[in-house]
PDB file of N, CA and C in Angstrom:
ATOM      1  N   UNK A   1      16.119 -26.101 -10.386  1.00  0.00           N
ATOM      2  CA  UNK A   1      15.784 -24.997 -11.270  1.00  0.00           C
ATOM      3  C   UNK A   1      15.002 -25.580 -12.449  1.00  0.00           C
ATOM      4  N   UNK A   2      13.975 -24.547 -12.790  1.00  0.00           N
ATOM      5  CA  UNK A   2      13.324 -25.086 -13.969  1.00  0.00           C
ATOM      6  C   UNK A   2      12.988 -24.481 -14.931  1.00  0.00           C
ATOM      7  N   UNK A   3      12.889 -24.876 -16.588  1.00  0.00           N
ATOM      8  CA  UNK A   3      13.025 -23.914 -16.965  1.00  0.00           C
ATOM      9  C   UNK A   3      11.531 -24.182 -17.822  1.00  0.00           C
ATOM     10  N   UNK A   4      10.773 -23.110 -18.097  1.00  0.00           N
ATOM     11  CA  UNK A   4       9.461 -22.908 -19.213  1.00  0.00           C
ATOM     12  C   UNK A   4       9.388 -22.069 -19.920  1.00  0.00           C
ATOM     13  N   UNK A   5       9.133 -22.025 -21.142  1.00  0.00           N
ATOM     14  CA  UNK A   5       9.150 -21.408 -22.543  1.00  0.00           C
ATOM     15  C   UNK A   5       8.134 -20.081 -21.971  1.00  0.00           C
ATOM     16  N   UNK A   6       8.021 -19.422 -22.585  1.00  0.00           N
ATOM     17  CA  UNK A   6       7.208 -18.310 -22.552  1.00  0.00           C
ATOM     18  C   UNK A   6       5.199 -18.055 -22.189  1.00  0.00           C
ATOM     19  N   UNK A   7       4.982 -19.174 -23.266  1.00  0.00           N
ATOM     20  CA  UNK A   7       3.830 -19.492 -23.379  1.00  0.00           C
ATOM     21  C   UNK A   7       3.424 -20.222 -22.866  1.00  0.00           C
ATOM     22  N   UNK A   8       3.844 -21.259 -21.660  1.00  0.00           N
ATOM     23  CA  UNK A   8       3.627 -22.312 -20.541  1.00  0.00           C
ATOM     24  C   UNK A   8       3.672 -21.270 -19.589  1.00  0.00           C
ATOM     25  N   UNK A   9       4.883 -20.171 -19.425  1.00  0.00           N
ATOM     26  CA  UNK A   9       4.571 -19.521 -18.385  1.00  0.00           C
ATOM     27  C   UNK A   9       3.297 -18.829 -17.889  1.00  0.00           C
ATOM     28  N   UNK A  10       2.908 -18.273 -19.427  1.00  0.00           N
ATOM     29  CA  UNK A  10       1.296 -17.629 -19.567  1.00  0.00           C
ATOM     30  C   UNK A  10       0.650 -18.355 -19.115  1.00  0.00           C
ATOM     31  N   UNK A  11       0.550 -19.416 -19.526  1.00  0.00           N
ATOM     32  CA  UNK A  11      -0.883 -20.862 -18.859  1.00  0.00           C
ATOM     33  C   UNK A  11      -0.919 -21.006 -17.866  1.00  0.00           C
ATOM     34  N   UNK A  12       0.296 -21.215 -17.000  1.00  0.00           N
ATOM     35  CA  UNK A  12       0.116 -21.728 -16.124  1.00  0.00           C
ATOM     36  C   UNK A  12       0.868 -20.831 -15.091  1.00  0.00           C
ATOM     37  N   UNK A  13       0.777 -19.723 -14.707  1.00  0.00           N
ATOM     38  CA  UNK A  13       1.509 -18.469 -14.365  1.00  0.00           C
ATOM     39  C   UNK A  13       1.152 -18.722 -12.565  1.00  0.00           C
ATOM     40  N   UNK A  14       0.247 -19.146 -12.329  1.00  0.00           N
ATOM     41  CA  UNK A  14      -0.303 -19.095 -10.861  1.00  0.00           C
ATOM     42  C   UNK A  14      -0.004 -20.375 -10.256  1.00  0.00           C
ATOM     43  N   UNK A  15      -0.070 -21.068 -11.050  1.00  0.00           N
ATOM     44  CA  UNK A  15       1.270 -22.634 -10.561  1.00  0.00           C
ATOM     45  C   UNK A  15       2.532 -22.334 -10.725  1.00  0.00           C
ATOM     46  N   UNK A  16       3.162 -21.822 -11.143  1.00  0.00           N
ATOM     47  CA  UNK A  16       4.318 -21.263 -11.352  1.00  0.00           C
ATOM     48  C   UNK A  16       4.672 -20.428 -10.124  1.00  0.00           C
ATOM     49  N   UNK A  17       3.436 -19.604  -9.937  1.00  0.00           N
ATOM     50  CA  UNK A  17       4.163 -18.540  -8.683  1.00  0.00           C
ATOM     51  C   UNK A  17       3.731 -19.268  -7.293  1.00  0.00           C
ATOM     52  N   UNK A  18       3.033 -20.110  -7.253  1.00  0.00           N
ATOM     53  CA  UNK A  18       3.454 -21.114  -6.003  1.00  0.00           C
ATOM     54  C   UNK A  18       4.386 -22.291  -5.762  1.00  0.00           C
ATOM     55  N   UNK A  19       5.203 -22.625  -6.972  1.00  0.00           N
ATOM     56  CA  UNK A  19       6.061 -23.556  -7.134  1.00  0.00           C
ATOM     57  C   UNK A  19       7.158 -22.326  -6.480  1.00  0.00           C
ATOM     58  N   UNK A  20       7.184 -20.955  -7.056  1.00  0.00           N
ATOM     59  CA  UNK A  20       8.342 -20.309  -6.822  1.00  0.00           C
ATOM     60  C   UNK A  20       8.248 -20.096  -5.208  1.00  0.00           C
ATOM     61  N   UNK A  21       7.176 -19.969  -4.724  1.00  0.00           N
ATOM     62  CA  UNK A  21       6.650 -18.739  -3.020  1.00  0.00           C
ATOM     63  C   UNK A  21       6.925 -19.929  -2.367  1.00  0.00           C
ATOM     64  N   UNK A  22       7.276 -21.536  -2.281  1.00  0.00           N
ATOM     65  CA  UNK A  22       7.780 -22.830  -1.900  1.00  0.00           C
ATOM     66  C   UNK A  22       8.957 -23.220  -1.828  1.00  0.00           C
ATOM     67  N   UNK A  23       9.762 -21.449  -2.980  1.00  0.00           N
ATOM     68  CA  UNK A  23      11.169 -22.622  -2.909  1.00  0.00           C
ATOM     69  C   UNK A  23      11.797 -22.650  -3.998  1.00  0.00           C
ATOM     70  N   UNK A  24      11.058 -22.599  -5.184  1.00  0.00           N
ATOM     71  CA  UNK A  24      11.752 -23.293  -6.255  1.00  0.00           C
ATOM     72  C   UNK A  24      11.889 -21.941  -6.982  1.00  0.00           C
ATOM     73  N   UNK A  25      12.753 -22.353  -8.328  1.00  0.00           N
ATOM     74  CA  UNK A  25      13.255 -21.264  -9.063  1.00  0.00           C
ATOM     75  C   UNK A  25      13.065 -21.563 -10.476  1.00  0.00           C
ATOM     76  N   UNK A  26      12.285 -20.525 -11.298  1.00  0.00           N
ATOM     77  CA  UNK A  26      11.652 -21.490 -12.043  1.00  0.00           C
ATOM     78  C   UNK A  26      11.978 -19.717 -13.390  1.00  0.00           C
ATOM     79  N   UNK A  27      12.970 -20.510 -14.841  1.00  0.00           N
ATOM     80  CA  UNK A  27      13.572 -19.536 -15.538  1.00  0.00           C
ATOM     81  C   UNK A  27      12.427 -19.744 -16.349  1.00  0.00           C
ATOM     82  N   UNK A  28      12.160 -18.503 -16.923  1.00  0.00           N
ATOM     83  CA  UNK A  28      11.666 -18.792 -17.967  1.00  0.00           C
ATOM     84  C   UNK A  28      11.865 -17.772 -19.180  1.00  0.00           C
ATOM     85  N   UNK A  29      11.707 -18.958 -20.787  1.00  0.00           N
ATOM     86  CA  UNK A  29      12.867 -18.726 -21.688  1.00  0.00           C
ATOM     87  C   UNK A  29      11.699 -18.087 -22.820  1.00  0.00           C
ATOM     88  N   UNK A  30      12.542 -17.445 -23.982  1.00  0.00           N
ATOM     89  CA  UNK A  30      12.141 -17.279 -24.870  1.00  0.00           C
ATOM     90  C   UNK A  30      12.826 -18.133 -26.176  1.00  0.00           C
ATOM     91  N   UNK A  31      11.633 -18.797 -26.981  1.00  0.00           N
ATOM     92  CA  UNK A  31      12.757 -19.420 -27.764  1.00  0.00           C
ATOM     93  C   UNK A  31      13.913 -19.727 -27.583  1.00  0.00           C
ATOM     94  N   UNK A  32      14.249 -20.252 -26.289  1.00  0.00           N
ATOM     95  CA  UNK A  32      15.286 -21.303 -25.773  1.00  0.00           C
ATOM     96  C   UNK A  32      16.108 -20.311 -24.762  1.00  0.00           C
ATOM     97  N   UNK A  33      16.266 -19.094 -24.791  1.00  0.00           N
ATOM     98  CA  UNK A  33      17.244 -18.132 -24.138  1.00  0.00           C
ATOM     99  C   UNK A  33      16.694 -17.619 -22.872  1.00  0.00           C
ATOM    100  N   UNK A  34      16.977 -17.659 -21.978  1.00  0.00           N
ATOM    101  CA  UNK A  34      16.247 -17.319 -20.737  1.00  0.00           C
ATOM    102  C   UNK A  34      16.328 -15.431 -20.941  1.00  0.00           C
ATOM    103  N   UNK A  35      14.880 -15.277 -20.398  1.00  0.00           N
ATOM    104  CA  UNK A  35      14.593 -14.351 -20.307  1.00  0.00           C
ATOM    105  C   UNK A  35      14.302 -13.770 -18.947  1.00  0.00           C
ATOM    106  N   UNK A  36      13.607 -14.166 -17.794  1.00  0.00           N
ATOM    107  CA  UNK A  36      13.349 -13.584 -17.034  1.00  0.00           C
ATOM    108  C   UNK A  36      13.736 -15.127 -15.927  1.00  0.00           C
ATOM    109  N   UNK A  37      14.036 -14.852 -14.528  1.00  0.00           N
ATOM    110  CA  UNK A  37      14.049 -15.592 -13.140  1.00  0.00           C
ATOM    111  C   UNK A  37      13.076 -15.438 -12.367  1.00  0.00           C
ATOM    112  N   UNK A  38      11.947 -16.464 -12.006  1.00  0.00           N
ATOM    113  CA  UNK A  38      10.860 -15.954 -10.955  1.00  0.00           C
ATOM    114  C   UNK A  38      11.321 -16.899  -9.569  1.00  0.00           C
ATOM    115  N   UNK A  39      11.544 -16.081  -8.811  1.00  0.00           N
ATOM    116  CA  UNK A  39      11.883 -16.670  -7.473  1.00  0.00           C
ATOM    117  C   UNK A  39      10.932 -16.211  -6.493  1.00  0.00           C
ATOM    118  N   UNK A  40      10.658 -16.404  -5.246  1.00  0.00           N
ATOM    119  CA  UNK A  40      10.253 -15.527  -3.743  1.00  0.00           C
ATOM    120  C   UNK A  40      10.818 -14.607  -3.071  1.00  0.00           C
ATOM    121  N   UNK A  41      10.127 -13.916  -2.723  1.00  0.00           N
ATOM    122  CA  UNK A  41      10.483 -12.622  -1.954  1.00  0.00           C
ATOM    123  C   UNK A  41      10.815 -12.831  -0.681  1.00  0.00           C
ATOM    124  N   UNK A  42      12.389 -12.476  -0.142  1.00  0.00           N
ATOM    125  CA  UNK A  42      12.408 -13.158   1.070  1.00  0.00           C
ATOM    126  C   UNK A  42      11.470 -12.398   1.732  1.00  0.00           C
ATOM    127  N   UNK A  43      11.638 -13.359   3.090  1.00  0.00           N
ATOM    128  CA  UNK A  43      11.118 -12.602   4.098  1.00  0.00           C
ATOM    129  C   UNK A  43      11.409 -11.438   4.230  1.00  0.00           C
ATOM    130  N   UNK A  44      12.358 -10.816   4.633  1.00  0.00           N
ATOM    131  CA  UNK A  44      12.340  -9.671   5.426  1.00  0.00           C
ATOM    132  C   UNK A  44      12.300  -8.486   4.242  1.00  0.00           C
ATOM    133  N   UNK A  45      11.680  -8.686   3.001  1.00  0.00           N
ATOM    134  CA  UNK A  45      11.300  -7.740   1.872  1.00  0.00           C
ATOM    135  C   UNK A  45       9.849  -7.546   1.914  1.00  0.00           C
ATOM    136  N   UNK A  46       8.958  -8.374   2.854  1.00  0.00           N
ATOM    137  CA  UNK A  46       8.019  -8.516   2.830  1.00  0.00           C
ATOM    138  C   UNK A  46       7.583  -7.662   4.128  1.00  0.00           C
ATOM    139  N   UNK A  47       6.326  -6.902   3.782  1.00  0.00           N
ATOM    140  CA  UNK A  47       5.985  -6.111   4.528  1.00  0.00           C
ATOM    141  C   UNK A  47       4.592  -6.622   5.501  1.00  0.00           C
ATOM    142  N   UNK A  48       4.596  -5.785   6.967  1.00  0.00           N
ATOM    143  CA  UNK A  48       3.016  -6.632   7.758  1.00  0.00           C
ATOM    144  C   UNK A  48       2.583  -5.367   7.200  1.00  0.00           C
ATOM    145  N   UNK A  49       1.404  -6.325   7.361  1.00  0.00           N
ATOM    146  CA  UNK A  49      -0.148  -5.944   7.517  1.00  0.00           C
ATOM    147  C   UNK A  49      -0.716  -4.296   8.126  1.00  0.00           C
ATOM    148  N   UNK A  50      -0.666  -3.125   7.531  1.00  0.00           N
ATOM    149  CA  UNK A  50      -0.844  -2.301   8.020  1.00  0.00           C
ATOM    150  C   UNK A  50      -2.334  -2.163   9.122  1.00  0.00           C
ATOM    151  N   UNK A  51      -1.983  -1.459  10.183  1.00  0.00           N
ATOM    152  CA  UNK A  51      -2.944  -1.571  11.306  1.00  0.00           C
ATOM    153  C   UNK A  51      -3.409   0.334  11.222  1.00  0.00           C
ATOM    154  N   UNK A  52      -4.711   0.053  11.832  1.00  0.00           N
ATOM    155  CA  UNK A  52      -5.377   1.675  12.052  1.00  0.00           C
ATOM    156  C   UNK A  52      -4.375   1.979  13.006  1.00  0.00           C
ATOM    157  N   UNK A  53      -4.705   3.064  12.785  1.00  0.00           N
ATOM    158  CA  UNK A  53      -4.235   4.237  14.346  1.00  0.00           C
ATOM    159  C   UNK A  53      -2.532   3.688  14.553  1.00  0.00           C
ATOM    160  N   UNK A  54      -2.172   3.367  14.172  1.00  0.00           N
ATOM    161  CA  UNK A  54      -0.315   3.470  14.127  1.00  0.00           C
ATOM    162  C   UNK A  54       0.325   4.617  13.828  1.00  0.00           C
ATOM    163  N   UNK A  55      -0.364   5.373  12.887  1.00  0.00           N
ATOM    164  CA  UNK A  55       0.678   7.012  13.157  1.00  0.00           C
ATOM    165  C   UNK A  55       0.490   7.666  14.465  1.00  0.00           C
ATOM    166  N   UNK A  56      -0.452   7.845  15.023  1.00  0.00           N
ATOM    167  CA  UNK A  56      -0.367   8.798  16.553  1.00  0.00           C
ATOM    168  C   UNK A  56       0.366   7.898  17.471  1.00  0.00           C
ATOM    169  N   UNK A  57       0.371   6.444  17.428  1.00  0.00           N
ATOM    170  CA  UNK A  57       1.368   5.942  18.524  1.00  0.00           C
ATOM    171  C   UNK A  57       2.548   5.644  18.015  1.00  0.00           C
ATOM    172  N   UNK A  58       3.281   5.841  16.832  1.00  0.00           N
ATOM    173  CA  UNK A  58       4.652   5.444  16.427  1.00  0.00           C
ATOM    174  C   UNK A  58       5.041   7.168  16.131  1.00  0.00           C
ATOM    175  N   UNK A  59       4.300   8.190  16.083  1.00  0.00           N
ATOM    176  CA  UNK A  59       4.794   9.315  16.376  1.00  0.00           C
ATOM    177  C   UNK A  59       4.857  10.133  17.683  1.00  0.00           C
ATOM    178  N   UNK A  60       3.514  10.168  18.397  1.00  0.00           N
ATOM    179  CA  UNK A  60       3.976  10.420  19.363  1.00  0.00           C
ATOM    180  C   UNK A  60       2.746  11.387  19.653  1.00  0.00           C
ATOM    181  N   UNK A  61       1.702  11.294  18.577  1.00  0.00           N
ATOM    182  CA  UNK A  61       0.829  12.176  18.393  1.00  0.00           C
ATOM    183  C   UNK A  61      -0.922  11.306  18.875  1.00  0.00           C
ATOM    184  N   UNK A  62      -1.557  12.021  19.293  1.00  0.00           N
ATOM    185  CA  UNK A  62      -2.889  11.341  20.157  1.00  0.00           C
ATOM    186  C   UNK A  62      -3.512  12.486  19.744  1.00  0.00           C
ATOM    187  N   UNK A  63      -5.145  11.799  19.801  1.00  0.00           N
ATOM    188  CA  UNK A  63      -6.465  13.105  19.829  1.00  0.00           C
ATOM    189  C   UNK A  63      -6.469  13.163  21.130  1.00  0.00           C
ATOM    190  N   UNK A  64      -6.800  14.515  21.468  1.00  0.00           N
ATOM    191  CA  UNK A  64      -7.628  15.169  22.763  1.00  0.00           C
ATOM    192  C   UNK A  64      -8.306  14.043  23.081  1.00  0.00           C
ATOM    193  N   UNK A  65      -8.710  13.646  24.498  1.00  0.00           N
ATOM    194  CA  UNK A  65      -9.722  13.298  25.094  1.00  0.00           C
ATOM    195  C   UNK A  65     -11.130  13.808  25.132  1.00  0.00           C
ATOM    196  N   UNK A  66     -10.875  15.419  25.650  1.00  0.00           N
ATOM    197  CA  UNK A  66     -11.994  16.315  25.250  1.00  0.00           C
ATOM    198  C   UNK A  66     -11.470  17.357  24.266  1.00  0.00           C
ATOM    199  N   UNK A  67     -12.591  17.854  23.406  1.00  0.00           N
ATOM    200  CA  UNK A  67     -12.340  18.773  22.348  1.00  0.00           C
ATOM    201  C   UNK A  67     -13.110  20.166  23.163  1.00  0.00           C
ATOM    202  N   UNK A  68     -12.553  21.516  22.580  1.00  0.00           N
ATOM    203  CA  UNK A  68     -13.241  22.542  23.853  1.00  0.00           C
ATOM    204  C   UNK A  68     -14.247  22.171  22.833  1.00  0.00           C
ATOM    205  N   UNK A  69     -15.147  23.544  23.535  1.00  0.00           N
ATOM    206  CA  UNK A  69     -16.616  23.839  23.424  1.00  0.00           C
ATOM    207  C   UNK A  69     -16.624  24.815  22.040  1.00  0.00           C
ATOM    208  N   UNK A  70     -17.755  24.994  21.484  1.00  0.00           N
ATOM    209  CA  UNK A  70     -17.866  25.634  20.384  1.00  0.00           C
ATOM    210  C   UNK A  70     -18.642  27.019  20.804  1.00  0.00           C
ATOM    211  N   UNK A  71     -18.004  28.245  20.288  1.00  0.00           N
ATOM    212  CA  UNK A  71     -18.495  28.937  21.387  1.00  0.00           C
ATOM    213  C   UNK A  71     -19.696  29.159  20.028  1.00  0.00           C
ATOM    214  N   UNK A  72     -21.120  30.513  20.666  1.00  0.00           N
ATOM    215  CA  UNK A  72     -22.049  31.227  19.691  1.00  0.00           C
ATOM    216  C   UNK A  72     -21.555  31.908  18.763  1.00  0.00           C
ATOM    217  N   UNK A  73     -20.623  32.481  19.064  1.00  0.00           N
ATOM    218  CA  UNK A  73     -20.038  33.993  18.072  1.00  0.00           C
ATOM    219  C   UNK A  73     -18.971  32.861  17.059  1.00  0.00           C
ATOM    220  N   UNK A  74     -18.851  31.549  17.080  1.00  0.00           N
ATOM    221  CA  UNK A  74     -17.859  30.809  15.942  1.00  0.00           C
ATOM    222  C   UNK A  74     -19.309  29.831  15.258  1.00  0.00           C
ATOM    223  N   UNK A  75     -20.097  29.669  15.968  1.00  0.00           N
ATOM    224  CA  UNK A  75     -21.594  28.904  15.231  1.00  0.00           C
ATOM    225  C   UNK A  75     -21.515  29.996  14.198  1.00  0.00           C
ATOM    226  N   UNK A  76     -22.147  31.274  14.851  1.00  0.00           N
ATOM    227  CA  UNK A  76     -22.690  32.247  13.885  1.00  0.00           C
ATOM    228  C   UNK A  76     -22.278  32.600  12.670  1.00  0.00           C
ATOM    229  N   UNK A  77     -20.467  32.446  13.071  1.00  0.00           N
ATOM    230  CA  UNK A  77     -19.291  32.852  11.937  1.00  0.00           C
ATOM    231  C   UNK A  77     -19.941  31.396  10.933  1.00  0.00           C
ATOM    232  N   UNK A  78     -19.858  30.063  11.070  1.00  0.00           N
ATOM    233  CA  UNK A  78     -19.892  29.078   9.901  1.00  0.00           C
ATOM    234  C   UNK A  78     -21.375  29.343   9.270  1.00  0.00           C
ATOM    235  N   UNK A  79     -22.596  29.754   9.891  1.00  0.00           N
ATOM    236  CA  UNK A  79     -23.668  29.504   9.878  1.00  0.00           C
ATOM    237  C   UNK A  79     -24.058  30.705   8.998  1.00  0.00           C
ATOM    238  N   UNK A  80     -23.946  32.147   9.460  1.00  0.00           N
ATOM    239  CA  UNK A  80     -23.991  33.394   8.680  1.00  0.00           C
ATOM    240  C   UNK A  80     -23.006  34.307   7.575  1.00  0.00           C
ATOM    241  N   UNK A  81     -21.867  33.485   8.100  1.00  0.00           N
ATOM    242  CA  UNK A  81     -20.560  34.507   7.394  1.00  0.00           C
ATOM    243  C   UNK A  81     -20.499  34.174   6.008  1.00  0.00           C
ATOM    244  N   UNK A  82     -19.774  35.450   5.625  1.00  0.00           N
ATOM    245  CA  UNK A  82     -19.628  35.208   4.142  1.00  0.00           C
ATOM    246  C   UNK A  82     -18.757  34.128   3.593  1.00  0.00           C
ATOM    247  N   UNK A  83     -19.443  33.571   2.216  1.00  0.00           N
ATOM    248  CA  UNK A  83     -18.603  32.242   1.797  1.00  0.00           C
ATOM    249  C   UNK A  83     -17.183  32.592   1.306  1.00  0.00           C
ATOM    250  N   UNK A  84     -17.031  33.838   1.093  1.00  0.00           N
ATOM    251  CA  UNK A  84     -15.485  34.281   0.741  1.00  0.00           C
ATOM    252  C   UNK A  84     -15.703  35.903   1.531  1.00  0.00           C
ATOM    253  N   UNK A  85     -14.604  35.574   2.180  1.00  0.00           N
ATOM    254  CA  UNK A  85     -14.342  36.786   3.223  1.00  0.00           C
ATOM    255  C   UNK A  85     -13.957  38.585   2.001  1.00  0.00           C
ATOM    256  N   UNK A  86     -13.975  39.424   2.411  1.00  0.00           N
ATOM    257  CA  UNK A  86     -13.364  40.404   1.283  1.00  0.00           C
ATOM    258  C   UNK A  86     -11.741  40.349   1.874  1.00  0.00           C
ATOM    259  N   UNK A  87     -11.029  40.692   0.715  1.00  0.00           N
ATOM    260  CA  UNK A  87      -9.895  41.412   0.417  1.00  0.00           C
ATOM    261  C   UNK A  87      -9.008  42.262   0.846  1.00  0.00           C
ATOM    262  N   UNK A  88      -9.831  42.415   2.504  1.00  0.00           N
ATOM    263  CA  UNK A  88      -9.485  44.033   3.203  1.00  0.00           C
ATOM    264  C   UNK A  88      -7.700  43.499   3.228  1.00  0.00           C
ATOM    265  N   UNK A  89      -6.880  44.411   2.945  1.00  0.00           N
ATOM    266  CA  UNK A  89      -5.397  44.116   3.766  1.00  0.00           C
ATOM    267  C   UNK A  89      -5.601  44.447   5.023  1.00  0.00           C
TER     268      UNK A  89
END
């Protein structure tokens, strides 16, 4: 265990967090009183590497192979229709 004042921790903060991700345990104090413990994250707190396309196969969910056809009378609707439909109930 080791211990560094506050302001060594600042300096040298990225040697510090590979002395800790190795192993070691390294306190560090304020004006002599420990203030904080930097240790490593075990393993199994540590998360993989997220991958594409893992929700449709860990749920259970897939795209179509084929998508239907788009018919004329749903072209016409995006292409001509009004940008806000009316109000009718």
């Amino acid at each position: 265990m080791k211990q560094v004042n506050l302001y060594e921790a600042k300096t040298h903060l990225s040697a510090l967090v590979e002395e800790a991700a190795a192993g070691g345990e390294i306190i560090i104090a304020k004006n002599g009183k420990p203030y904080a413990r930097l240790v490593a994250i075990p393993e199994a707190a540590k998360r993989p590497p997220r991958q594409f396309g893992q929700w449709g196969r860990d749920y259970g969910w897939q795209a179509p192979e084929v998508f239907p056809e788009t018919t004329p009378e749903e072209i016409a609707l995006w292409e001509d229709g009004p940008v806000f439909p009316p109000d009718d109930p």
